[in-house]
Protein backbone atom coordinates (compact mmCIF):
# COMPACT_ATOMS: atom_id res chain seq x y z
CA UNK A 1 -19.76 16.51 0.71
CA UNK A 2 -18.56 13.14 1.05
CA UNK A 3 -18.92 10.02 -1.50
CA UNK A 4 -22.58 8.58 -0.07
CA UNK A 5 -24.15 12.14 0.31
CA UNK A 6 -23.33 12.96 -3.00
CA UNK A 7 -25.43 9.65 -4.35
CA UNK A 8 -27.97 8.69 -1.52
CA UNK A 9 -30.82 9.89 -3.66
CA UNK A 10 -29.82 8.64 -6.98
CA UNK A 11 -29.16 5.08 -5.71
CA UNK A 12 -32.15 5.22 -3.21
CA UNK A 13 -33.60 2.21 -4.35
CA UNK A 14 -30.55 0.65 -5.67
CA UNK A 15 -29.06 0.87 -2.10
CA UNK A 16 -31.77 -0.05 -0.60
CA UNK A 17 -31.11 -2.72 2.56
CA UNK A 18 -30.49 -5.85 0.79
CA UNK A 19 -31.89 -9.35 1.88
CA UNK A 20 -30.03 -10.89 5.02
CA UNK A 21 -27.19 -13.99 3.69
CA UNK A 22 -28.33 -16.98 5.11
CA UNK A 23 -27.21 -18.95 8.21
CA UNK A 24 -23.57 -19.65 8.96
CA UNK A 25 -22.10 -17.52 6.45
CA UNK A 26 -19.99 -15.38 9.03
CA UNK A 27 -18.35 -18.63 9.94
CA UNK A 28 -17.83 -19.98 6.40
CA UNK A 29 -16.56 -16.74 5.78
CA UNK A 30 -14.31 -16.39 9.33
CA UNK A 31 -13.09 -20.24 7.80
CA UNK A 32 -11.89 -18.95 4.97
CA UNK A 33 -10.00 -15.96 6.47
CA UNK A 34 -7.90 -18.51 8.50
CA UNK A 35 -7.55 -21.34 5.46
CA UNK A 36 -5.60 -18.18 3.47
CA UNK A 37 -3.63 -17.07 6.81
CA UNK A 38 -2.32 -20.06 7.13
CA UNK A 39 -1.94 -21.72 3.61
CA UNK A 40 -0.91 -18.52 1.54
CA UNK A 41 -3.79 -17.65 0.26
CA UNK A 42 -4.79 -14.20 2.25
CA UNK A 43 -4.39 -11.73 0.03
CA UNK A 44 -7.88 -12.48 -1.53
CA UNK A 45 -11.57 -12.02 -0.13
CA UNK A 46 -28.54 -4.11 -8.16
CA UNK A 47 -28.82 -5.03 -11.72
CA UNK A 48 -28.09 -2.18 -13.68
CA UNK A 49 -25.40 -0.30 -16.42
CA UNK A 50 -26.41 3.19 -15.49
CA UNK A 51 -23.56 5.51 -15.05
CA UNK A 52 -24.40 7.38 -11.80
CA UNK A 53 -22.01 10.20 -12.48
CA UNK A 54 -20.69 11.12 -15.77
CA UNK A 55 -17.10 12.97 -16.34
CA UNK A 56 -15.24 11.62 -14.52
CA UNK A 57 -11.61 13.85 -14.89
CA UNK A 58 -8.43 11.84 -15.74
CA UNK A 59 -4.97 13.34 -15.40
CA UNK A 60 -3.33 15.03 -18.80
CA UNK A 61 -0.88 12.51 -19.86
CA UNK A 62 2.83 12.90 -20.13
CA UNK A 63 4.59 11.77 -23.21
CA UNK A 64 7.77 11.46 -21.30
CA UNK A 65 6.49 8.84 -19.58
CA UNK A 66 8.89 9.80 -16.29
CA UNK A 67 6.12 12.08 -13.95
CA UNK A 68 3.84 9.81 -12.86
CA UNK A 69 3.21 12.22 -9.67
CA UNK A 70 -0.78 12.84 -9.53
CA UNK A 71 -2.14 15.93 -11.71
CA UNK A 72 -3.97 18.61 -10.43
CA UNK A 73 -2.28 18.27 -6.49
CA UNK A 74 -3.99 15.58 -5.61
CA UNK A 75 -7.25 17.34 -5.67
CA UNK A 76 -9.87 15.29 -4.05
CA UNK A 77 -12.30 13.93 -7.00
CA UNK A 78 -16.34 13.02 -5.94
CA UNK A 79 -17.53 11.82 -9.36
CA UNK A 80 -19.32 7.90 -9.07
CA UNK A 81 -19.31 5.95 -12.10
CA UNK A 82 -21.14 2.91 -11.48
CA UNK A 83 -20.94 -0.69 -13.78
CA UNK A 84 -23.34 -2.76 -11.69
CA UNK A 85 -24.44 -4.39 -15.06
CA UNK A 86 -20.72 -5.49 -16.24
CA UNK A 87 -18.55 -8.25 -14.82
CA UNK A 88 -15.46 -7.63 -15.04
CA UNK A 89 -15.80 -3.91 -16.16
CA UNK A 90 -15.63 -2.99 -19.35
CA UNK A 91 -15.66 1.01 -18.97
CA UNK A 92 -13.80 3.13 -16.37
CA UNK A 93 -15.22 2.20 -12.85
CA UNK A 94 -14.68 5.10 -10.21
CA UNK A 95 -15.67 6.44 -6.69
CA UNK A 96 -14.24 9.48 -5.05
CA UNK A 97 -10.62 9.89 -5.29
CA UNK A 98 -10.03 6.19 -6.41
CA UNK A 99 -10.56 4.42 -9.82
CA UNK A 100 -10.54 1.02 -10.90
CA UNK A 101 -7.04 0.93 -13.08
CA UNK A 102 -6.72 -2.41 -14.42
CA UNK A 103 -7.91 -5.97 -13.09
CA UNK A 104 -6.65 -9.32 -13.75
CA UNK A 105 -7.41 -12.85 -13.89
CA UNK A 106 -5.02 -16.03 -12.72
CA UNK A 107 -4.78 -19.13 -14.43
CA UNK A 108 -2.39 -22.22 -13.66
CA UNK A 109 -0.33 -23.32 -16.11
CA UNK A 110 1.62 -26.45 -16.06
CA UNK A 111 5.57 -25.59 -15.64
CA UNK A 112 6.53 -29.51 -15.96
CA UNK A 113 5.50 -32.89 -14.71
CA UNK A 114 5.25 -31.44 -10.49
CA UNK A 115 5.42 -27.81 -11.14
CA UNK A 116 2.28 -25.58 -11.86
CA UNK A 117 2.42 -21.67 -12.13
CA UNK A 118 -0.33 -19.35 -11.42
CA UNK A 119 0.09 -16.71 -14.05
CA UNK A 120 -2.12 -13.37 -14.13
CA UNK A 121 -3.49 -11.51 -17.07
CA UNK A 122 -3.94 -7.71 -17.08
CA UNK A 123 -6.85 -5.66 -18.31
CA UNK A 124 -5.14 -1.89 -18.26
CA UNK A 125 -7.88 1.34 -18.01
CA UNK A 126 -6.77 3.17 -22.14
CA UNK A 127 -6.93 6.95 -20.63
CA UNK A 128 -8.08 8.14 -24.11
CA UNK A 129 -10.94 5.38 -24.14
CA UNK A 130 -12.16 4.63 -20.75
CA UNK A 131 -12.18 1.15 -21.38
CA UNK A 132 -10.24 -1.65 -20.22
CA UNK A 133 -7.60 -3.30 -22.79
CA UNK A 134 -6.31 -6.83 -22.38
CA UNK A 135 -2.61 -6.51 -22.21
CA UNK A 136 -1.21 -10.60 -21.74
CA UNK A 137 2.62 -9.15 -21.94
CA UNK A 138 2.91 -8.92 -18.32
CA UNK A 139 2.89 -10.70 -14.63
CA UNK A 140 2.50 -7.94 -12.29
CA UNK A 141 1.16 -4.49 -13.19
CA UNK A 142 1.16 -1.54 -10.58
CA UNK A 143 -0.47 1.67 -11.31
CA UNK A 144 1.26 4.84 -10.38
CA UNK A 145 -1.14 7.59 -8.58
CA UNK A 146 -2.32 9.74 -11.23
CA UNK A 147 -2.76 6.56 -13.53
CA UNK A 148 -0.76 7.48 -15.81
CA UNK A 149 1.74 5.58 -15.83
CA UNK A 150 2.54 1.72 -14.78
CA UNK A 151 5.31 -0.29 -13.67
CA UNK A 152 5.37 -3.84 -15.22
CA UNK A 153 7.33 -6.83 -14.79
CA UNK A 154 7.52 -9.19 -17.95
CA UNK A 155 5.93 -12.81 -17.96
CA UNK A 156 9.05 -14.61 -16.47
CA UNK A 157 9.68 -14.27 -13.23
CA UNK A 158 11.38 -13.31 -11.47
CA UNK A 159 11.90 -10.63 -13.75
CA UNK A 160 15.90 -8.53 -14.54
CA UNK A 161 14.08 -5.67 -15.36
CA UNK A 162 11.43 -3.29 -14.56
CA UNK A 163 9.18 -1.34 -17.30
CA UNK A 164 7.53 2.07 -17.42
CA UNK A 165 4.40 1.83 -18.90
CA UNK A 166 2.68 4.48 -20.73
CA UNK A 167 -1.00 3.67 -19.95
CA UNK A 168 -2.16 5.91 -22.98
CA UNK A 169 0.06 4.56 -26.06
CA UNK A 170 0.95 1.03 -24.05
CA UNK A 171 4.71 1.30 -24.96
CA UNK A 172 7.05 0.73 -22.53
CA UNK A 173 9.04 4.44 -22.04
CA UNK A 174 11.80 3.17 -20.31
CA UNK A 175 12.98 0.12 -18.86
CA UNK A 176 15.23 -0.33 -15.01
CA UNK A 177 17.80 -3.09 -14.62
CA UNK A 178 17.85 -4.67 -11.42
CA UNK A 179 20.67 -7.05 -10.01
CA UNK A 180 17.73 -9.05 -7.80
CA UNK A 181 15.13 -11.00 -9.47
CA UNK A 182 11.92 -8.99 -8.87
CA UNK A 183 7.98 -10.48 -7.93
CA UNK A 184 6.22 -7.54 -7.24
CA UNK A 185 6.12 -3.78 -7.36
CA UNK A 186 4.24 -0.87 -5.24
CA UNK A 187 4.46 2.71 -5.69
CA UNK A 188 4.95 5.31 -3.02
CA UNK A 189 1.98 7.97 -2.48
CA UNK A 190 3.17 10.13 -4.44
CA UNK A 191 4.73 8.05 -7.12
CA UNK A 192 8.06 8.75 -7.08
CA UNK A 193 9.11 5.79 -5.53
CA UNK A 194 8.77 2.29 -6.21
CA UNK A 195 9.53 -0.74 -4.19
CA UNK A 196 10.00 -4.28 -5.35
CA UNK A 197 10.17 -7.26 -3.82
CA UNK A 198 12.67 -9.30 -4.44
CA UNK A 199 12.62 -13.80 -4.64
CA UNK A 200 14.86 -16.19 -5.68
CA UNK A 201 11.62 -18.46 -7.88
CA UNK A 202 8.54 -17.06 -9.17
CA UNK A 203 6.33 -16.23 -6.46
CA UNK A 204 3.13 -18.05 -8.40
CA UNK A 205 4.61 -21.28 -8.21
CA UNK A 206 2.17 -24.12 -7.50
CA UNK A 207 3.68 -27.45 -6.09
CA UNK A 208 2.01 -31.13 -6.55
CA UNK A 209 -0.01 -32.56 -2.94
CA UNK A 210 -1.73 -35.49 -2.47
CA UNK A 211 -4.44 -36.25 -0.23
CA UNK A 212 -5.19 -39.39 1.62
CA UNK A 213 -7.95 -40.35 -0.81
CA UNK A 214 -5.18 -40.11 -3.70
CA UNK A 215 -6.49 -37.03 -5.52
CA UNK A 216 -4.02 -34.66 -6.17
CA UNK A 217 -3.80 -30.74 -5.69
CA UNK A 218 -1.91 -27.52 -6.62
CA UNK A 219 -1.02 -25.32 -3.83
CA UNK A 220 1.33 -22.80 -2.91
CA UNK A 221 4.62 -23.86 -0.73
CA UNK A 222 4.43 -23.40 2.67
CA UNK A 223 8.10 -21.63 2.10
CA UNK A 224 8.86 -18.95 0.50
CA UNK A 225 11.48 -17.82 -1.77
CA UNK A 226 11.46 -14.26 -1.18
CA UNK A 227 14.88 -12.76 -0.15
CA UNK A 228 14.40 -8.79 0.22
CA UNK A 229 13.56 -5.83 -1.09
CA UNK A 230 14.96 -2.59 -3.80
CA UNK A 231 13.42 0.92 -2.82
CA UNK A 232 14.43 2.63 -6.56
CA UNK A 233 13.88 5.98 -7.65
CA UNK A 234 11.67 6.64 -10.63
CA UNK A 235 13.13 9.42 -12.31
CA UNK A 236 16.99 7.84 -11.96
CA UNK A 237 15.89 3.80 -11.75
CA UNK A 238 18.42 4.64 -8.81
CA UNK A 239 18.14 2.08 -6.20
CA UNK A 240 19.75 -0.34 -3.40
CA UNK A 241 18.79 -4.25 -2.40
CA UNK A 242 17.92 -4.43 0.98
CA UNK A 243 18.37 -8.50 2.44
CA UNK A 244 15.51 -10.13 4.41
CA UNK A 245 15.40 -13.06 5.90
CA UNK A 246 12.40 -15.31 5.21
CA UNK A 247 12.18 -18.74 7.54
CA UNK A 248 10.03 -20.98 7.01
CA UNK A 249 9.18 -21.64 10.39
CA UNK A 250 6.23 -20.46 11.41
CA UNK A 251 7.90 -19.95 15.18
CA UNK A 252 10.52 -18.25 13.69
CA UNK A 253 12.19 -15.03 14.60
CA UNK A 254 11.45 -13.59 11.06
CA UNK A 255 7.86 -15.24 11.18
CA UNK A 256 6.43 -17.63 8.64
CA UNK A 257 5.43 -15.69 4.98
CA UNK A 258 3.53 -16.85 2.20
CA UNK A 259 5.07 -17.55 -0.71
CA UNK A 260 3.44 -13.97 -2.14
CA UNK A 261 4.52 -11.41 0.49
CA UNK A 262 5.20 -8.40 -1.17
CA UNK A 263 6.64 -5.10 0.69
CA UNK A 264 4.91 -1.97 0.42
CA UNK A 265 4.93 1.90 1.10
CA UNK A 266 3.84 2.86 4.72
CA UNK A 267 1.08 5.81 4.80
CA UNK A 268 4.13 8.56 5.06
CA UNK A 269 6.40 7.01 2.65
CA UNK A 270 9.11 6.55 5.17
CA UNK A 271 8.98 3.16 5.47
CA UNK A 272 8.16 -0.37 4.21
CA UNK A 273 6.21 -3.14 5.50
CA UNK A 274 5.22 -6.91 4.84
CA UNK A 275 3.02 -9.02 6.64
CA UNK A 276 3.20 -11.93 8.02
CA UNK A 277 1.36 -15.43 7.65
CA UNK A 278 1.76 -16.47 11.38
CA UNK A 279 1.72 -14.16 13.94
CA UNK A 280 -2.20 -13.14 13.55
CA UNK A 281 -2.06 -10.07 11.73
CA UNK A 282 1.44 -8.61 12.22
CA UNK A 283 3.63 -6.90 10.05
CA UNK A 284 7.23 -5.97 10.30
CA UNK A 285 8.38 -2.60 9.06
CA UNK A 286 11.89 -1.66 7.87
CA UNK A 287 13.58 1.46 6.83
CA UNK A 288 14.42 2.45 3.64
CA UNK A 289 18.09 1.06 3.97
CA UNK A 290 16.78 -2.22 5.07
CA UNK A 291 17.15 -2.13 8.74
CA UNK A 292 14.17 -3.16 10.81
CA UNK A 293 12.51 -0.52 12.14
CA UNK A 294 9.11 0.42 14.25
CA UNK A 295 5.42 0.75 13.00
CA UNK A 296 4.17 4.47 12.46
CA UNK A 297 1.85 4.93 15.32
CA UNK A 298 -1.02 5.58 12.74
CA UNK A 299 0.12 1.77 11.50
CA UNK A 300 0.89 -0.50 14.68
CA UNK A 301 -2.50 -2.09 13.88
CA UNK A 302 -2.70 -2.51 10.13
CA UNK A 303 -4.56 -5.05 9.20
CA UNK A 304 -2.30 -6.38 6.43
CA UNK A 305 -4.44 -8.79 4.48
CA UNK A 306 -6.90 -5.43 4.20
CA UNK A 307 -5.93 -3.46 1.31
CA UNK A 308 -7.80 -0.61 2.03
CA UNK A 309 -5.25 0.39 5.13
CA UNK A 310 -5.24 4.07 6.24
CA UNK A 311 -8.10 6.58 5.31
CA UNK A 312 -6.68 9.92 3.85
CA UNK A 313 -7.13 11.72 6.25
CA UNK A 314 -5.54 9.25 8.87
CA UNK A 315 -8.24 9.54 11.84
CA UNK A 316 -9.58 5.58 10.71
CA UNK A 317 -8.04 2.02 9.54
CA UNK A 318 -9.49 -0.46 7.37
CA UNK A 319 -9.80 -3.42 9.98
CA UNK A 320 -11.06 -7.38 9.11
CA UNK A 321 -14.05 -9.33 8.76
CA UNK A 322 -16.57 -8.56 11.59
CA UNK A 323 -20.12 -9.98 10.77
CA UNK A 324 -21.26 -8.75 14.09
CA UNK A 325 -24.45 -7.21 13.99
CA UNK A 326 -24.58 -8.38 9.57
CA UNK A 327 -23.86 -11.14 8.16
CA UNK A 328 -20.73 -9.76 6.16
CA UNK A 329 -19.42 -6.76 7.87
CA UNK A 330 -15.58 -4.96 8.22
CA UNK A 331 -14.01 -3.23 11.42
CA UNK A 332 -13.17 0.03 11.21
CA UNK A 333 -10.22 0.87 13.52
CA UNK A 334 -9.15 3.28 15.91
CA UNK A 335 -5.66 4.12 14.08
CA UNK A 336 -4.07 4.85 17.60
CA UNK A 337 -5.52 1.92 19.31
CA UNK A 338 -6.32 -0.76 17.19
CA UNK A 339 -10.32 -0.45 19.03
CA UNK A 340 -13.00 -1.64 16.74
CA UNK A 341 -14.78 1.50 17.01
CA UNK A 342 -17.35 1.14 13.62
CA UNK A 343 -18.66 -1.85 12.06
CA UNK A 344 -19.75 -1.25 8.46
CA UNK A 345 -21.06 -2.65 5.58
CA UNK A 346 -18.78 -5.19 3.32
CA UNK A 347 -16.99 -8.06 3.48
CA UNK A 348 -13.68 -7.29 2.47
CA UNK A 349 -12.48 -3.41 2.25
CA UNK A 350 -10.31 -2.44 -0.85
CA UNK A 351 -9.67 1.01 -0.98
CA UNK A 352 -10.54 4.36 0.61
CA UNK A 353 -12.61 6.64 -1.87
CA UNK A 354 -12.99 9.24 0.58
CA UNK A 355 -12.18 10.24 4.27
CA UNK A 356 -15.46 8.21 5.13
CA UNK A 357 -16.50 5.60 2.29
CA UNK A 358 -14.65 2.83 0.71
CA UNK A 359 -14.96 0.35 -2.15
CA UNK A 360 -15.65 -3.21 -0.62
CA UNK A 361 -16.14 -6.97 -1.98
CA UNK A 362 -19.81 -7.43 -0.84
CA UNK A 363 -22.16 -10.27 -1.33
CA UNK A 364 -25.79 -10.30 -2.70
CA UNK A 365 -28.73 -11.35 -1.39
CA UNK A 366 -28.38 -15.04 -1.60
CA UNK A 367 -25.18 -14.91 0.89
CA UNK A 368 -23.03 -16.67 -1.47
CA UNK A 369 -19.80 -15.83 0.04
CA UNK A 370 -17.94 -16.19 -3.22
CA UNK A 371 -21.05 -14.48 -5.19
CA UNK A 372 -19.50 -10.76 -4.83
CA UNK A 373 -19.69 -7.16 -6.17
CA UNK A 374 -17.95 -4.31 -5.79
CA UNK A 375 -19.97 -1.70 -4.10
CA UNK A 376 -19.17 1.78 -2.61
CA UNK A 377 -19.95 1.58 1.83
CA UNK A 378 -19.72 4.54 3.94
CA UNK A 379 -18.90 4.72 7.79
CA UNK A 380 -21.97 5.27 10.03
CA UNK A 381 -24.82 4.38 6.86
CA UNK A 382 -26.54 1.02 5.96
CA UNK A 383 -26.85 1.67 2.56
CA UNK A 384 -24.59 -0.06 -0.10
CA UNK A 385 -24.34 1.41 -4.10
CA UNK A 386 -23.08 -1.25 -6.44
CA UNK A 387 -20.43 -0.61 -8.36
CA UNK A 388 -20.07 -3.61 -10.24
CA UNK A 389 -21.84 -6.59 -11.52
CA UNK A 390 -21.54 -10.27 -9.34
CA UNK A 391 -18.22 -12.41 -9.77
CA UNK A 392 -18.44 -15.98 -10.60
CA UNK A 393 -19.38 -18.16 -7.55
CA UNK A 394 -16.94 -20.57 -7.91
CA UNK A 395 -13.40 -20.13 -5.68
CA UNK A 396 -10.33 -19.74 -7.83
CA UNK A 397 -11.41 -20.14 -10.83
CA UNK A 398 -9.67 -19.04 -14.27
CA UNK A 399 -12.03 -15.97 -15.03
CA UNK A 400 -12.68 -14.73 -11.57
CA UNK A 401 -11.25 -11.34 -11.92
CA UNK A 402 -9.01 -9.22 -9.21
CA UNK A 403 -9.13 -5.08 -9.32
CA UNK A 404 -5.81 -3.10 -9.16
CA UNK A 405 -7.41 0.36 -7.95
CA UNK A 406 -4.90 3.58 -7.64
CA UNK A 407 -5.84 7.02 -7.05
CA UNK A 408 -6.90 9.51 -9.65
């Protein structure tokens, strides 16, 4: 039984078809997907605290702070715990195999007279708890599966050293030097593994524009600093610094990046990838020693601005925006072919909970494209079950918070 059978009657009138968006929004919303391609910035895009589905089981933690592989085998989970009344969350928010491990918020902070960073904080999930603790130690969090345990980079970056992160006493169990300044951190599937990209200035930095009116912005270089990538071994903090080039020509060989491009795990674990700023969509994929290497055939047409990638199961990608036949819609992908062959509910897909649903950025009933939830959208249904409350309205503002999901 998959995530949306398990609910449909329980959120029958929550899920209910909501009101269409109004006119244009598919544009607006098609605009803003090429403003964040282009400029660095495209990593982003029912009233009620009843918790759907109680119990939901968290992994046994480990004192030693070193296996942060999943518990139980990766056993597929189908407990829904809904906060559609709290924004951010304040309790553990869940859906299938996925939870809701920390989010953050971003803030800039002047750095000098020309120089602004854009600094997160963390809310971390307290396994003993449920609830989400502010943690303002650290600049990057990533959540191993099993959420257990995190990896954390301290507030300066680019950071020397990497932490392990005991989600349940929030002590740091071990700390890995690295000889590269590191910006960001992903885990492998099963956790074993992490890889962290690697820049020569903190990835968050903000420089000074002007317009021709005279009033003056912050935004993100149109280079980037980053210089390569360490694949390091969790148990050992083992690990070698790959070199890649980064131009800052968007005609480039190595195609144009924004200053945030962080590597990641392919589905199988045998490679990395990044994507690219120019180029549409593209990524490039590299081995584990650094040499450039070709896209897994389930991965040749990753979206790589969507998070939610590869189902589990591999038979369907997370694609882009669609707004087709709705006003805020995703592609779902042929994995083989890159052929839009499903068009379903959400505007921006996050992270598979299940072989056939995912948890989306939607928007309500007004069509505010910045006035979003998360909600819980399955492949081949209409219906939508909130999972959270709304986010603010207002585009990057200090407050509007990010999730960092991982599986259970």
């Amino acid at each position: 039984m998959n995530v949306d059978e398990l609910v449909r009657e329980a959120l029958r009138e929550q899920a209910a078809e909501q009101a269409a968006p109004g006119p244009g929004l598919a544009d607006r919303v098609l605009a803003v997907r090429r403003r964040r391609r282009v400029r660095g910035l495209a990593a982003a895009a029912a009233a009620t605290a009843a918790v759907i589905a109680v119990a939901v089981g968290l992994p046994a933690l480990d004192s030693g702070g070193e296996d942060v592989r999943p518990s139980g085998g990766g056993v597929e989970r189908t407990e829904v715990v809904s906060r559609a009344g709290q924004s951010p969350p304040r309790d553990l928010l869940a859906a299938g195999d996925v939870a809701m491990a920390a989010y953050y918020t971003t803030e800039k902070v002047r750095r000098g007279a020309d120089r602004k960073i854009a600094e997160r904080t963390y809310w971390l999930l307290d396994p003993g708890t449920g609830k989400y603790r502010k943690d303002d130690r650290w600049s990057f969090v990533a959540v191993a599966p099993g959420m257990k345990t995190a990896a954390v980079l301290e507030r300066a970056l680019p950071a020397g050293r990497i932490g392990l992160l005991d989600l349940a006493s929030g002590e740091v169990e071990r700390w890995i030097p690295v000889d590269h300044g590191v910006g960001g951190l992903a885990f492998s599937s099963d956790g074993r593994r992490l890889v962290a990209t690697t820049y020569g200035e903190d990835p968050g930095l903000l420089v000074r524009t002007g317009d021709s009116d005279g009033s003056v912005r912050w935004d993100l270089p149109y280079t980037s600093s980053r210089n390569g990538f360490q694949v390091i071994d969790v148990a050992s903090g083992a690990g070698t610094w790959s070199e890649v080039e980064t131009s800052g020509d968007p005609g480039g060989p190595t195609g144009f990046v924004n200053a945030r491009q962080d590597f990641a795990f392919s589905a199988d674990d045998r490679l990395v990838w990044a994507g690219r700023a120019s180029a549409g969509a593209s990524l490039d994929f590299f081995d584990l020693d650094g040499d450039g290497a070709a896209p897994p055939g389930r991965e040749a047409h990753r979206v790589w601005y969507v998070e939610a990638g590869l189902s589990p199961d591999g038979r369907r990608l997370a694609g882009g925006f669609a707004g087709s036949t709705r006003k805020t819609s995703s592609w779902i992908l042929d994995p083989g072919t890159g052929e839009e062959v499903a068009e379903i509910r959400g505007q921006q897909l996050l992270a598979w909970a299940d072989n056939d649903s995912l948890v989306a950025w939607d928007v309500g009933a007004d069509g505010g494209e910045f006035h979003q939830r998360l909600v819980l959208v399955t492949v081949g249904s209409g219906k939508v079950v909130p999972l959270s409350g709304f986010r603010s309205p207002e585009d990057d503002t200090k407050g509007r918070w990010e999730p960092v999901f991982a599986r259970r």
